[in-house]
N, C-alpha and C. Protein backbone atom coordinates (compact mmCIF):
# COMPACT_ATOMS: atom_id res chain seq x y z
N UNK A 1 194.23 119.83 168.71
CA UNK A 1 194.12 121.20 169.14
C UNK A 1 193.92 122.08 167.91
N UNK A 2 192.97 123.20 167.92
CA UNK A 2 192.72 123.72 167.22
C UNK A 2 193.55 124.98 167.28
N UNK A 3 194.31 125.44 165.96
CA UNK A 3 195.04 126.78 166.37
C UNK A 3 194.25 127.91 165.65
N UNK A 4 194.01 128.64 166.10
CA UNK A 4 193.10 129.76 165.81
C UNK A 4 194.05 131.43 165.97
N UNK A 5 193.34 132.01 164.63
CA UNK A 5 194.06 132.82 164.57
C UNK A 5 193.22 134.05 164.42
N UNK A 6 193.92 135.24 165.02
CA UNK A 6 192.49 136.36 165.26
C UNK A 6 192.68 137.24 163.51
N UNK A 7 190.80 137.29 162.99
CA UNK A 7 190.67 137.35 161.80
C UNK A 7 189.81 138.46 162.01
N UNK A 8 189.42 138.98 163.06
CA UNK A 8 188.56 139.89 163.41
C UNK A 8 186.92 139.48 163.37
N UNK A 9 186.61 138.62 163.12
CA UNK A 9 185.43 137.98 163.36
C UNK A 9 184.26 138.51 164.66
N UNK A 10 183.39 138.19 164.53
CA UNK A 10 181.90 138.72 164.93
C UNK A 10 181.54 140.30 164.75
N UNK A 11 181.57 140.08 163.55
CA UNK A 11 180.47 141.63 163.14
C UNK A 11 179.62 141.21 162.28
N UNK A 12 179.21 140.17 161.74
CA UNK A 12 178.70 139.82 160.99
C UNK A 12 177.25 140.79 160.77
N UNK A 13 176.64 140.95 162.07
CA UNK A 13 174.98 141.55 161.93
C UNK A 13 175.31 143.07 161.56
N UNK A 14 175.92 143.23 162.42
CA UNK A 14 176.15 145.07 162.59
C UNK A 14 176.57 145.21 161.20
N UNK A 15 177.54 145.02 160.47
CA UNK A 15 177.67 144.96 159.05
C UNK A 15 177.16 144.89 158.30
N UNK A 16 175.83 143.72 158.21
CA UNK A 16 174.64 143.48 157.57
C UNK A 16 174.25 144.91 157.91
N UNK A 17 173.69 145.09 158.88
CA UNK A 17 172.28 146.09 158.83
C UNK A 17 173.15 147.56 158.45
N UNK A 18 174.61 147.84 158.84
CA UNK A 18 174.92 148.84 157.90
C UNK A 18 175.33 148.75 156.94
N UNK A 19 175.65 147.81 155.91
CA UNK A 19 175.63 147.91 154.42
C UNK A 19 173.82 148.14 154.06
N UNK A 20 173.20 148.07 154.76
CA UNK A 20 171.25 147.92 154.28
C UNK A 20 170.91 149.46 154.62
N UNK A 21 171.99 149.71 155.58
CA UNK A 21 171.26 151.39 156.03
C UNK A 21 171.85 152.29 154.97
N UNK A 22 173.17 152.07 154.58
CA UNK A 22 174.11 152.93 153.78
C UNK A 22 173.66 153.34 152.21
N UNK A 23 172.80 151.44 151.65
CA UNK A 23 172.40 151.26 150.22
C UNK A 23 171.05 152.22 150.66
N UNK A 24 170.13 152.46 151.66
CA UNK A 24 169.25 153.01 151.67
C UNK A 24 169.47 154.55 151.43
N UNK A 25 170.24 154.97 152.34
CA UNK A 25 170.73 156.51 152.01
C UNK A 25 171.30 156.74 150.66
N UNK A 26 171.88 155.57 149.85
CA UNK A 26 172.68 156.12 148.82
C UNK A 26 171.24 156.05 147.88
N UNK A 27 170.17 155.48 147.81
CA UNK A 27 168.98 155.25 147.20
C UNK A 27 168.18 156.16 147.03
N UNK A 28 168.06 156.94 148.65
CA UNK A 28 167.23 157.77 148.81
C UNK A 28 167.72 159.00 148.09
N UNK A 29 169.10 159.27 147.90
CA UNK A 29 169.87 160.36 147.62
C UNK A 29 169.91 160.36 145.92
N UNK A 30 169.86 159.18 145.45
CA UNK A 30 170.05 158.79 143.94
C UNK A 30 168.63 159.97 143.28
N UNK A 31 167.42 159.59 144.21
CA UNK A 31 166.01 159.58 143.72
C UNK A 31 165.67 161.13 144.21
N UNK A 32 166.47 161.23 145.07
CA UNK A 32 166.03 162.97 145.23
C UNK A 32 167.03 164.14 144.22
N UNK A 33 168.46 163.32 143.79
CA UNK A 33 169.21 163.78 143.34
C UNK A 33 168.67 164.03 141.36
N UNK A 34 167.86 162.65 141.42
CA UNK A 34 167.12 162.57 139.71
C UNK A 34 165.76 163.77 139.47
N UNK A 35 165.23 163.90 141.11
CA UNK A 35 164.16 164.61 140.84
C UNK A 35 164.70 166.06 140.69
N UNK A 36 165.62 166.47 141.38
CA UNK A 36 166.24 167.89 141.40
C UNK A 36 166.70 168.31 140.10
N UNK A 37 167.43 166.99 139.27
CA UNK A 37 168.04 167.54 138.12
C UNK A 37 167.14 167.75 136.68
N UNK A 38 165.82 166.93 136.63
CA UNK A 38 164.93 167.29 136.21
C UNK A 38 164.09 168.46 136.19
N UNK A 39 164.11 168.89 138.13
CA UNK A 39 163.34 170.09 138.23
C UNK A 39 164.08 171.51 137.53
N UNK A 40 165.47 171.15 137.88
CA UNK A 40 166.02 172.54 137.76
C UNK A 40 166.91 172.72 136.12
N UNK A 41 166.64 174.35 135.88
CA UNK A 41 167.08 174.33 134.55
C UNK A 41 168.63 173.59 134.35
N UNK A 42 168.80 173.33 132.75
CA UNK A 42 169.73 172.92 132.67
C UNK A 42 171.29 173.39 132.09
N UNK A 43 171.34 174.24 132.96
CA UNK A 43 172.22 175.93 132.95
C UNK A 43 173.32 175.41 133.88
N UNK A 44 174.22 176.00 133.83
CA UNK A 44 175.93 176.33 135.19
C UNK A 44 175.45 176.71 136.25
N UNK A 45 174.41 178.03 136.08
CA UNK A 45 173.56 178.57 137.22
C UNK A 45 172.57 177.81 137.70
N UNK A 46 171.98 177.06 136.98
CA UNK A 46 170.80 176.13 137.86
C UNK A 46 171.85 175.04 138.45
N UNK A 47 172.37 174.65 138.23
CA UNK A 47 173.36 173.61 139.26
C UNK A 47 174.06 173.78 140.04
N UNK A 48 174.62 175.45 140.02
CA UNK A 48 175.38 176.19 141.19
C UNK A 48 174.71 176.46 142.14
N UNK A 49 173.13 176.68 141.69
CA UNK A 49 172.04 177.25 142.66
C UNK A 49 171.66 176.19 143.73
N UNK A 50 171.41 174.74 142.78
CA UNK A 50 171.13 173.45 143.06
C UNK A 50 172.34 172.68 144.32
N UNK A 51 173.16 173.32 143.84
CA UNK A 51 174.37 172.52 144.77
C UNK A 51 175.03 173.54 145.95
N UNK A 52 174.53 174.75 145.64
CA UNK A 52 175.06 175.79 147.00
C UNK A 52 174.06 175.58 148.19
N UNK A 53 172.97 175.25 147.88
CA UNK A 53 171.93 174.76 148.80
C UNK A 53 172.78 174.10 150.28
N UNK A 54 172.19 174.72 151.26
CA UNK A 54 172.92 173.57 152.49
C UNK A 54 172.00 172.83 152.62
N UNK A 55 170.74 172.15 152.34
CA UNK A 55 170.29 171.03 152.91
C UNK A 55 171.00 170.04 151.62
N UNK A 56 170.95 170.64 150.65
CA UNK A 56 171.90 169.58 149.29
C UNK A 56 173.01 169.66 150.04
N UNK A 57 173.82 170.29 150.54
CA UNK A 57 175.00 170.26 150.29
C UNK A 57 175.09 169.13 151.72
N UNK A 58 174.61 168.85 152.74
CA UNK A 58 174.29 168.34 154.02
C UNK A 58 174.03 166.74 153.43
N UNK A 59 172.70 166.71 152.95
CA UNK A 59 172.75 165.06 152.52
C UNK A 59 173.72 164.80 150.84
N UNK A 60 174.19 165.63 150.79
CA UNK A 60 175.52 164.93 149.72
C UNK A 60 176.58 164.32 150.84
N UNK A 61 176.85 165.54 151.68
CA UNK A 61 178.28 164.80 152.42
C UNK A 61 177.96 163.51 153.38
N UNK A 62 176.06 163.60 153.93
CA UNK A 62 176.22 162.39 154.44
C UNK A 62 176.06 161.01 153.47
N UNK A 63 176.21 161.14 152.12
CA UNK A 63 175.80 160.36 151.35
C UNK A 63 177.05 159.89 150.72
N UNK A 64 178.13 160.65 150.97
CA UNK A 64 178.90 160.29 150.87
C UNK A 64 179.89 159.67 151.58
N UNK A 65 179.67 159.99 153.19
CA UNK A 65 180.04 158.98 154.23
C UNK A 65 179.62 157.84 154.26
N UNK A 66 178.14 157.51 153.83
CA UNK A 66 177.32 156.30 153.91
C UNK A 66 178.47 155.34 152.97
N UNK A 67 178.56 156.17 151.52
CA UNK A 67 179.02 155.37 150.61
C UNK A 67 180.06 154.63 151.30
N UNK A 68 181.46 155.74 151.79
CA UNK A 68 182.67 155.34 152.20
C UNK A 68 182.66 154.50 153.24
N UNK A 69 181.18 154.47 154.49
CA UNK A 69 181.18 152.95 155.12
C UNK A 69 180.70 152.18 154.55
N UNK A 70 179.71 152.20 153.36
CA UNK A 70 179.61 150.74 152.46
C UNK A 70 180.78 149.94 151.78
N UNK A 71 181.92 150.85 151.07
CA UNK A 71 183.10 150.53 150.63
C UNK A 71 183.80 149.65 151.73
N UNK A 72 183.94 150.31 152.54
CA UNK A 72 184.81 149.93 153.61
C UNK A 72 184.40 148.23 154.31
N UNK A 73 182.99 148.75 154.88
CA UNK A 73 183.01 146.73 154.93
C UNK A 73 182.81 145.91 153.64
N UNK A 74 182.59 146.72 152.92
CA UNK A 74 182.83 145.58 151.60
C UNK A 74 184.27 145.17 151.20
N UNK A 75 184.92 146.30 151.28
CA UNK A 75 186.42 145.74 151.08
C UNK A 75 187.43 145.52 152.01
N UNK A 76 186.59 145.38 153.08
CA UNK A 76 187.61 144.82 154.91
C UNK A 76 187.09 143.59 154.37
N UNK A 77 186.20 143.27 153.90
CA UNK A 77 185.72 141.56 153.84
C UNK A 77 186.07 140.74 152.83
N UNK A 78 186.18 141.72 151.21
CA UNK A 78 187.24 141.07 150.44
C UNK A 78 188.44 140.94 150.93
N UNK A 79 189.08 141.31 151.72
CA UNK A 79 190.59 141.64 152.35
C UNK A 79 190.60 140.28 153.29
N UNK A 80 189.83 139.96 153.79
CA UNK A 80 189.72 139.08 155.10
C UNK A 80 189.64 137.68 154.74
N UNK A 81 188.54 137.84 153.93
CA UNK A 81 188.21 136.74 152.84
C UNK A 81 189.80 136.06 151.72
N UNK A 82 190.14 136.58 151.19
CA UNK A 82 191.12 136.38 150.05
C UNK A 82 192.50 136.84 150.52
N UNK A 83 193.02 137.98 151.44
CA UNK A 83 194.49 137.70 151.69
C UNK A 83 194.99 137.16 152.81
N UNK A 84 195.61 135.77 152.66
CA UNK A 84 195.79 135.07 153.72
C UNK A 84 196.65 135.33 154.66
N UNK A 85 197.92 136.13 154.29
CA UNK A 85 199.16 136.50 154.79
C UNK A 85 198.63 137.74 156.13
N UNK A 86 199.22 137.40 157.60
CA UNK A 86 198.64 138.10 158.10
C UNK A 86 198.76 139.79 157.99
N UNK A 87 200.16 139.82 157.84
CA UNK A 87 200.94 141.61 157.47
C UNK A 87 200.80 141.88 156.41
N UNK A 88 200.34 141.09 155.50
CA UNK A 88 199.61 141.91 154.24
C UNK A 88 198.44 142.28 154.25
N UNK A 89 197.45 141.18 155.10
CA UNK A 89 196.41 141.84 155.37
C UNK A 89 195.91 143.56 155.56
N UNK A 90 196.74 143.30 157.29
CA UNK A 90 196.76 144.21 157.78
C UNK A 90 197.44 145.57 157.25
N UNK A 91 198.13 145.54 156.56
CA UNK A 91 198.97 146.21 155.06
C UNK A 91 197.61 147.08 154.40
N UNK A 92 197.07 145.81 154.05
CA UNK A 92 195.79 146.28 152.71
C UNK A 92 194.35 147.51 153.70
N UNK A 93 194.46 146.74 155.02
CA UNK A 93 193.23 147.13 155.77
C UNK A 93 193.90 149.09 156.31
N UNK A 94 195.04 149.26 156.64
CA UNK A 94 195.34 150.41 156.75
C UNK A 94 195.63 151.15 155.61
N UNK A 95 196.44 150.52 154.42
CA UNK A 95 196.00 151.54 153.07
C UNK A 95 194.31 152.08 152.93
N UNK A 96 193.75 150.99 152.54
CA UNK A 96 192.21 151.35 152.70
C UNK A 96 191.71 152.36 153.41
N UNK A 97 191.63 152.03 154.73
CA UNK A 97 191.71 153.35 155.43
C UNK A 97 192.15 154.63 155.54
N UNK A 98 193.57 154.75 154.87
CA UNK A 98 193.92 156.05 154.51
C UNK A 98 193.58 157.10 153.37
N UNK A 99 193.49 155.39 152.28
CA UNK A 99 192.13 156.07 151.40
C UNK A 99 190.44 156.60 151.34
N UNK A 100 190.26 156.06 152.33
CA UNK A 100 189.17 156.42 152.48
C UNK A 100 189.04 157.42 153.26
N UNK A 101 189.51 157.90 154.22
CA UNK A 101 190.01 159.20 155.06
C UNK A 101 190.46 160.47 153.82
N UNK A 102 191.41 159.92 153.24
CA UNK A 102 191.76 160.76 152.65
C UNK A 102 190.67 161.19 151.10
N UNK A 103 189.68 160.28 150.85
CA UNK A 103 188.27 160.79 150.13
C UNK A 103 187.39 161.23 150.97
N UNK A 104 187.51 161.33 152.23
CA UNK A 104 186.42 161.92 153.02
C UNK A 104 186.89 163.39 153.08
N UNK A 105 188.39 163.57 153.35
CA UNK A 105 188.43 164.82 153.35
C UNK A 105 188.34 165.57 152.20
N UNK A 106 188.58 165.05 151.34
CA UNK A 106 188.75 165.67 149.89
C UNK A 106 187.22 166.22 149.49
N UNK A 107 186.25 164.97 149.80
CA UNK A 107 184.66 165.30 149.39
C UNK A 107 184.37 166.48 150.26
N UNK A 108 184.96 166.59 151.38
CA UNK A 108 184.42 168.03 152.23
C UNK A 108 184.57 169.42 151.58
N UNK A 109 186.21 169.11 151.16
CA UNK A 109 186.68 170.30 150.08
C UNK A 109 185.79 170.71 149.36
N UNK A 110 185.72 169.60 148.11
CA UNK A 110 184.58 169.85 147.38
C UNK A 110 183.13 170.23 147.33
N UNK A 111 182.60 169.73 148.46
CA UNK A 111 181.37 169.95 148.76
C UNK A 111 181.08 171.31 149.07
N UNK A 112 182.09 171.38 149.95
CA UNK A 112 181.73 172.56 150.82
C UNK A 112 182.73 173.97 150.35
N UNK A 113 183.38 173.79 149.52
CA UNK A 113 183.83 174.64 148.95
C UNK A 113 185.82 175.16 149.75
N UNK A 114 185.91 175.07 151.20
CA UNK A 114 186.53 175.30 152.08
C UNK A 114 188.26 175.02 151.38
């Protein structure tokens, strides 16, 4: 008899294709973020100007969600992968989460000034 123990298993695809969607947004954001800082002078005021923008300020915060779900299945899977103990697991998988909640709210602060 096989004893089987629940590890959270089958996400395998959905995971794939959002770590591929997330590296894309963080890519696309890298390359619009290099062209902006080139375009604009290199002053306090050209970067205040640059970053008060709401369409900047819009794909920063979603670029920064992307990031925090790339983190996240990357390090639910180191977690899954390497700690065997089940309540430590689950230990590590809700710290994580609170960290990452708690950088989501923080990036809003920042972003958005609020």
């Amino acid at each position: 008899m096989v004893n089987r123990h629940l590890t959270g298993a089958h996400y395998g695809l959905r995971d794939w294709v959002l770590q591929r969607i997330t590296a894309v947004i963080m890519l696309v954001y890298t390359v619009f973020l290099l062209i902006g800082l080139f375009a604009m002078p290199n002053t306090y005021e050209g970067w205040q100007a640059f970053f008060s923008n709401t369409i900047v300020r819009i794909f920063t915060q979603i670029t920064v969600l992307a990031l925090l779900l790339h983190v996240w299945v990357g390090i639910r899977d180191v977690w899954m992968d390497y700690v065997k103990p089940m309540g430590l697991r689950l230990t590590m998988h809700v710290l994580t989460i609170l960290w990452l909640v708690g950088t989501f709210i923080y990036s809003v602060r920042v972003i958005w000034g609020v």
